[in-house]
N, C-alpha and C. Protein backbone atom coordinates (compact mmCIF):
# COMPACT_ATOMS: atom_id res chain seq x y z
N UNK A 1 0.84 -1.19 0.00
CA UNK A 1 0.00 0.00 0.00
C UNK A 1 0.88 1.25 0.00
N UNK A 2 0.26 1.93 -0.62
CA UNK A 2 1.36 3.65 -0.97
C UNK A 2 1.26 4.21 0.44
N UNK A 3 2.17 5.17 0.58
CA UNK A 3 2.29 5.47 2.18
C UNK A 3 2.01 7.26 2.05
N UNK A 4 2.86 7.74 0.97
CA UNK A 4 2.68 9.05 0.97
C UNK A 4 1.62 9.57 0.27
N UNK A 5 1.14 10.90 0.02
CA UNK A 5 0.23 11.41 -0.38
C UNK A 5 0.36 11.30 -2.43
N UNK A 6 1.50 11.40 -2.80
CA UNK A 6 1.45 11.48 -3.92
C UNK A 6 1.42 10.08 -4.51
N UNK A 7 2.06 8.87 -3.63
CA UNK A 7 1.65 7.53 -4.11
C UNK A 7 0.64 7.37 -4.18
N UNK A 8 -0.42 7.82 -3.27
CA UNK A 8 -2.13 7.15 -2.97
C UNK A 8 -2.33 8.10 -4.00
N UNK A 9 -2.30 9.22 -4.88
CA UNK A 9 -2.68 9.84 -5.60
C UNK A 9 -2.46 8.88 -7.16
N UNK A 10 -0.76 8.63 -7.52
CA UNK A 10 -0.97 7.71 -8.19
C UNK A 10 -1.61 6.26 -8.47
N UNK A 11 -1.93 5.77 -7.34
CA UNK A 11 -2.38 4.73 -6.88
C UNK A 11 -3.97 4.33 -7.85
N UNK A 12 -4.82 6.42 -7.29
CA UNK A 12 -6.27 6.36 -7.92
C UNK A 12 -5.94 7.04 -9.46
N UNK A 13 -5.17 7.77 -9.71
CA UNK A 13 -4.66 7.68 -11.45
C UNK A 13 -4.69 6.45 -11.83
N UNK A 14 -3.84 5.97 -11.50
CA UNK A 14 -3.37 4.30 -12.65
C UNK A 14 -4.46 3.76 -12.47
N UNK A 15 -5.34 3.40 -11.46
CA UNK A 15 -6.45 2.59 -11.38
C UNK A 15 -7.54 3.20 -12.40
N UNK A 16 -7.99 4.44 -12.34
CA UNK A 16 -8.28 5.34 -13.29
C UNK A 16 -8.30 4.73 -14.62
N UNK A 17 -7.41 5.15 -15.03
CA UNK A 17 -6.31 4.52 -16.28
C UNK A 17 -6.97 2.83 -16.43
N UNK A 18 -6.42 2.10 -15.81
CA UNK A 18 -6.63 0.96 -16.30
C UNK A 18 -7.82 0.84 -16.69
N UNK A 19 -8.82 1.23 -15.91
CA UNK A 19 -10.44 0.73 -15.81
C UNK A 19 -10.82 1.25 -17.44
N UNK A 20 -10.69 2.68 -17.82
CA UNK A 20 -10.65 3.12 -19.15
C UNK A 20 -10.09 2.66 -20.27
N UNK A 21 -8.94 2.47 -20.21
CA UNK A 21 -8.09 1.35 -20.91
C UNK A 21 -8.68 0.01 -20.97
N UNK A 22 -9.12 -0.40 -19.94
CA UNK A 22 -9.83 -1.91 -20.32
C UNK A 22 -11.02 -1.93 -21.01
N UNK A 23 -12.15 -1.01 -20.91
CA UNK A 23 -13.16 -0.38 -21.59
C UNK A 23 -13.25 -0.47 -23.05
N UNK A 24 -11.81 0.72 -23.39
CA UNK A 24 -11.83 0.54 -24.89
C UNK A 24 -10.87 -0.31 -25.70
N UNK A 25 -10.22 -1.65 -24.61
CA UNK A 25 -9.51 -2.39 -25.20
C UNK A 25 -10.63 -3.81 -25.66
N UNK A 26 -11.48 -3.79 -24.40
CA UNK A 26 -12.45 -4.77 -24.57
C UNK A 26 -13.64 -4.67 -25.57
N UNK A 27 -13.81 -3.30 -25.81
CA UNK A 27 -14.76 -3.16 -26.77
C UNK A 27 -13.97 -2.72 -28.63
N UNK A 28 -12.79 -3.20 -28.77
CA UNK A 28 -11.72 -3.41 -30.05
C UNK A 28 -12.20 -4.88 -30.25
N UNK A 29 -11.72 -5.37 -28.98
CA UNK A 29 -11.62 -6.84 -29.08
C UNK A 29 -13.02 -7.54 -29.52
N UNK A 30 -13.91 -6.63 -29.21
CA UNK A 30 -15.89 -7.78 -29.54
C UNK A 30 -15.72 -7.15 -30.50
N UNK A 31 -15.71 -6.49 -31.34
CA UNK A 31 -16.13 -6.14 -32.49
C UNK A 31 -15.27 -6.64 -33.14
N UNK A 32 -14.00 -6.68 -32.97
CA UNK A 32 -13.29 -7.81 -34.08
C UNK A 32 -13.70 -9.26 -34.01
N UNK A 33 -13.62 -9.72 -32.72
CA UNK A 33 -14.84 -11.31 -32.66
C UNK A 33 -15.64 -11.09 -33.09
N UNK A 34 -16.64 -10.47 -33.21
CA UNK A 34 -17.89 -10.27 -33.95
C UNK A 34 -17.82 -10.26 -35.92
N UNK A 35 -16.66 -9.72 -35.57
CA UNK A 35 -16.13 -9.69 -37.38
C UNK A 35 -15.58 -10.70 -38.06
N UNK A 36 -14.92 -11.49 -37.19
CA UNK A 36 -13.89 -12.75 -37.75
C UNK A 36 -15.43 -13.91 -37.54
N UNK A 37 -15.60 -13.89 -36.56
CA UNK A 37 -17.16 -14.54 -36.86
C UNK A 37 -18.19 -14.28 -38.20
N UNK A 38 -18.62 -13.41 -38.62
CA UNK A 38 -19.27 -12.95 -39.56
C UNK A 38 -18.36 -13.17 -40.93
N UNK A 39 -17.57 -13.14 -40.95
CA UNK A 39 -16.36 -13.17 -42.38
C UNK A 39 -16.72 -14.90 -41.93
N UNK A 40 -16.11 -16.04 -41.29
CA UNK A 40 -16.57 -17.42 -41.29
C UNK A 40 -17.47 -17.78 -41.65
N UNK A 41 -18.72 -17.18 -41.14
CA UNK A 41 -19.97 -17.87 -41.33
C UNK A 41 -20.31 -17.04 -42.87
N UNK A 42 -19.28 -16.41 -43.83
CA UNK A 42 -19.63 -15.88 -45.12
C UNK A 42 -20.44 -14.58 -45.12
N UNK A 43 -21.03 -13.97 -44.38
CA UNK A 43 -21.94 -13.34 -43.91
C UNK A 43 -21.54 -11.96 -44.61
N UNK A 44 -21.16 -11.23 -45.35
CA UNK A 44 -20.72 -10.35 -46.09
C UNK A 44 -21.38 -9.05 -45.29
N UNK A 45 -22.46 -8.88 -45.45
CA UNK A 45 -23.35 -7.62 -44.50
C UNK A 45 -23.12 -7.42 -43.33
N UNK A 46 -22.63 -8.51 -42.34
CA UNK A 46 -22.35 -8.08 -40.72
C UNK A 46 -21.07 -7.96 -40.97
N UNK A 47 -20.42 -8.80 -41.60
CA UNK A 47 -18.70 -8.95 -41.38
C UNK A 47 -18.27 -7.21 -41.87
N UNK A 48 -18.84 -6.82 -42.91
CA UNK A 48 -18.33 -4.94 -43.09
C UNK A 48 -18.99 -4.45 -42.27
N UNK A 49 -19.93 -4.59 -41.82
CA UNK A 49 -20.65 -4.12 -40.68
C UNK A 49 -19.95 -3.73 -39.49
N UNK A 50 -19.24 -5.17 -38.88
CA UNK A 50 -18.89 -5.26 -37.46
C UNK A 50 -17.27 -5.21 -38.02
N UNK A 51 -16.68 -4.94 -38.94
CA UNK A 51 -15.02 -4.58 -39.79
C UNK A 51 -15.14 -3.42 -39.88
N UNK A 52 -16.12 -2.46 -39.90
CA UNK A 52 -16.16 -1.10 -39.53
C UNK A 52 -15.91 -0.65 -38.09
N UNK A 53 -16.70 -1.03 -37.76
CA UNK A 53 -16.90 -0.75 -35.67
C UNK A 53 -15.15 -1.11 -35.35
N UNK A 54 -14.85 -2.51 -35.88
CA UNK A 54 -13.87 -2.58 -35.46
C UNK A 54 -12.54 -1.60 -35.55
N UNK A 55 -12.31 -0.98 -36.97
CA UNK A 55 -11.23 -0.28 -37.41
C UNK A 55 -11.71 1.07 -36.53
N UNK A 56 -12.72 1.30 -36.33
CA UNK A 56 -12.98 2.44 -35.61
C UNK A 56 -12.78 2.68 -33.84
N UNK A 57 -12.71 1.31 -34.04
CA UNK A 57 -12.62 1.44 -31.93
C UNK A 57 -11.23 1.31 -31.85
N UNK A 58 -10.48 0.45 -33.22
CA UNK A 58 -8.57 0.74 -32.91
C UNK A 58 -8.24 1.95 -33.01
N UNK A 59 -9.20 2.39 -34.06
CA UNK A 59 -8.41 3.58 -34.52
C UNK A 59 -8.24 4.89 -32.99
N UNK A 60 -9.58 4.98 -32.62
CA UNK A 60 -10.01 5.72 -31.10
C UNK A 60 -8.69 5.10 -30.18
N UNK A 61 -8.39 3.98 -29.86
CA UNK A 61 -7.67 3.40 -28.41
C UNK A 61 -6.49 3.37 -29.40
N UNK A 62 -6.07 3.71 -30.77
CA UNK A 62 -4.42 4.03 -30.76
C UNK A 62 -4.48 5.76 -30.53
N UNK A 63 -5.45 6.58 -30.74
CA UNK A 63 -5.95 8.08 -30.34
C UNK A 63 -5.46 8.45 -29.03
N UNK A 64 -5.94 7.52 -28.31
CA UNK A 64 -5.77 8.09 -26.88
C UNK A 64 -4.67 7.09 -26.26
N UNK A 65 -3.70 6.65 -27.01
CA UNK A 65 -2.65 5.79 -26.48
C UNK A 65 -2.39 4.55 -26.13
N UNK A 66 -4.03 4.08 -26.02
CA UNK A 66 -4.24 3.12 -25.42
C UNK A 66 -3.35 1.30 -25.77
N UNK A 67 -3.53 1.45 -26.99
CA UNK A 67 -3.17 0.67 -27.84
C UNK A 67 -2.07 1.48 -29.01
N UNK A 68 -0.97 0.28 -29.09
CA UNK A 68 0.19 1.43 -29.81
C UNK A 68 -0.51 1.49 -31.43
N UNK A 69 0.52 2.28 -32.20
CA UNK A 69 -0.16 2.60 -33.44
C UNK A 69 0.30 1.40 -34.38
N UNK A 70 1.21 0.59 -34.28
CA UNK A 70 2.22 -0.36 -35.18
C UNK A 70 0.62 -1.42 -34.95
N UNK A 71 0.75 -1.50 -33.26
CA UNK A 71 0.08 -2.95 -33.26
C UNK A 71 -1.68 -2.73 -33.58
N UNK A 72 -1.98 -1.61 -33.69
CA UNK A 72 -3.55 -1.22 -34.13
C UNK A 72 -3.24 -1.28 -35.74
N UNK A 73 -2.61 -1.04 -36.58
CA UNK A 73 -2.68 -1.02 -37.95
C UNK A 73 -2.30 -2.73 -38.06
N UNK A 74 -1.34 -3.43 -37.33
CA UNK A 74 -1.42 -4.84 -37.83
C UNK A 74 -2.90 -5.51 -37.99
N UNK A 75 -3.67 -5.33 -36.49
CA UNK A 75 -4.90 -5.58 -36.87
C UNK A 75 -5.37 -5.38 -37.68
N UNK A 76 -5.60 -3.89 -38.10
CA UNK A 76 -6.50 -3.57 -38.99
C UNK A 76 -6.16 -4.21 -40.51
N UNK A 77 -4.94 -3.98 -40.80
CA UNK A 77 -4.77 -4.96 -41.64
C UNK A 77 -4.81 -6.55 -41.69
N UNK A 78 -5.31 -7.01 -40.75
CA UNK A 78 -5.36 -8.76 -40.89
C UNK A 78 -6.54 -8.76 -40.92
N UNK A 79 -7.18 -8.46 -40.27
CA UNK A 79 -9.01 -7.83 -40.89
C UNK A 79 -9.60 -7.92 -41.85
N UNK A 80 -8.93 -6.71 -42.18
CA UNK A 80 -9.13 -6.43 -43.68
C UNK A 80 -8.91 -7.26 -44.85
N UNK A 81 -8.27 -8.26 -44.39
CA UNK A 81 -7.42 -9.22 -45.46
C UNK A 81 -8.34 -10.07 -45.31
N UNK A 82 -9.15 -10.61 -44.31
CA UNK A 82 -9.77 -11.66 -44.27
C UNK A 82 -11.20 -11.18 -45.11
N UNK A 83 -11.49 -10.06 -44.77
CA UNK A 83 -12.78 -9.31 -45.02
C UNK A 83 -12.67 -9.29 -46.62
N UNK A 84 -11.84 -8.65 -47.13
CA UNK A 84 -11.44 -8.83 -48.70
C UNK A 84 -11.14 -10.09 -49.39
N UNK A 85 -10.91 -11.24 -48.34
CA UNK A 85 -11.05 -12.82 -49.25
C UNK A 85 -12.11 -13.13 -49.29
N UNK A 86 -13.34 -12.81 -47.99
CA UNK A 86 -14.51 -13.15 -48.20
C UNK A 86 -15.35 -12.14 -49.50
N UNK A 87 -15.27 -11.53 -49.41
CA UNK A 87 -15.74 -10.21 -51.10
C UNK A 87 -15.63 -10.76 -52.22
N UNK A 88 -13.99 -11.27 -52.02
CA UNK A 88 -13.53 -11.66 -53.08
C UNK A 88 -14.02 -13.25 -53.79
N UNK A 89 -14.73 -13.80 -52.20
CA UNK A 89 -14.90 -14.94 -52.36
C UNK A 89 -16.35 -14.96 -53.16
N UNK A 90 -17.27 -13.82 -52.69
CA UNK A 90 -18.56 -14.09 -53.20
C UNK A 90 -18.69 -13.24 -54.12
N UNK A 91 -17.80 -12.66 -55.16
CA UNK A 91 -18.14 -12.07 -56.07
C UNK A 91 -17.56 -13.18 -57.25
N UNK A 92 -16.47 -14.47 -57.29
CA UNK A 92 -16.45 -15.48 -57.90
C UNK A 92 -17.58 -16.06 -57.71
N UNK A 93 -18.18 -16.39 -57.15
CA UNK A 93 -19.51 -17.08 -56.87
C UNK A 93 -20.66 -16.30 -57.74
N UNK A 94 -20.80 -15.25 -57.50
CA UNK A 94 -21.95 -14.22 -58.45
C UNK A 94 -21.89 -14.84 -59.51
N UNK A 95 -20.97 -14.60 -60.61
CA UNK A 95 -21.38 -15.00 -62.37
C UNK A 95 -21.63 -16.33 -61.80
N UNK A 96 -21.32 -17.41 -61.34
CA UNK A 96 -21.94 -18.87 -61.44
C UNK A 96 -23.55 -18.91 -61.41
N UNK A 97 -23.67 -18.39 -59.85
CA UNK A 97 -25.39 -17.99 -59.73
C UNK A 97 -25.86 -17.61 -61.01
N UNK A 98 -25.71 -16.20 -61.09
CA UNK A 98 -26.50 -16.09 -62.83
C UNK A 98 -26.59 -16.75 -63.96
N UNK A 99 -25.42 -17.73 -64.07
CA UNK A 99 -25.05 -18.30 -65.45
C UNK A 99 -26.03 -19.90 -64.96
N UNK A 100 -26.37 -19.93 -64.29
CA UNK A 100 -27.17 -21.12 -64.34
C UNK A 100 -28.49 -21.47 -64.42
């Protein structure tokens, strides 16, 4: 336990801190589960859906520090990569549908 006045001060900062930090680290993290889910199950409409929310809650928690900027753009780019094979996947599929 902090003894002096400016430890117990840091003490309710960092705690501060974390609780906020966990907030908008945990809400990066569901919306990318929510996205890598939706890209699996093929789902094209939720997966850009919830691949939006996502690039947007890294983008906010690398904003305010939370998350560094290197490791918020790796995400966003592995995302994106998956999100663009599934696109890519059902727009080969389109001409078949019609042509039959």
């Amino acid at each position: 336990m902090p003894n002096t006045p400016s430890a117990k001060k840091r003490l309710r900062q960092s705690e501060k801190r974390r609780l906020r930090n966990r907030w908008f680290r945990g809400r990066a993290k569901t919306f990318i589960k929510k996205a890598k889910r939706a890209i699996l199950a093929g789902d094209v409409e939720n997966a850009t859906y919830y691949t939006q929310l996502a690039v947007k809650a890294l983008d906010k928690a690398a904003a305010k520090g939370i998350l560094h900027k290197g490791n918020v753009a790796r995400r966003k780019s592995r995302l994106m990569r998956q999100l663009n094979a599934l696109l890519r996947q059902q727009e080969a599929q389109a001409p078949e549908e019609t042509a039959a």
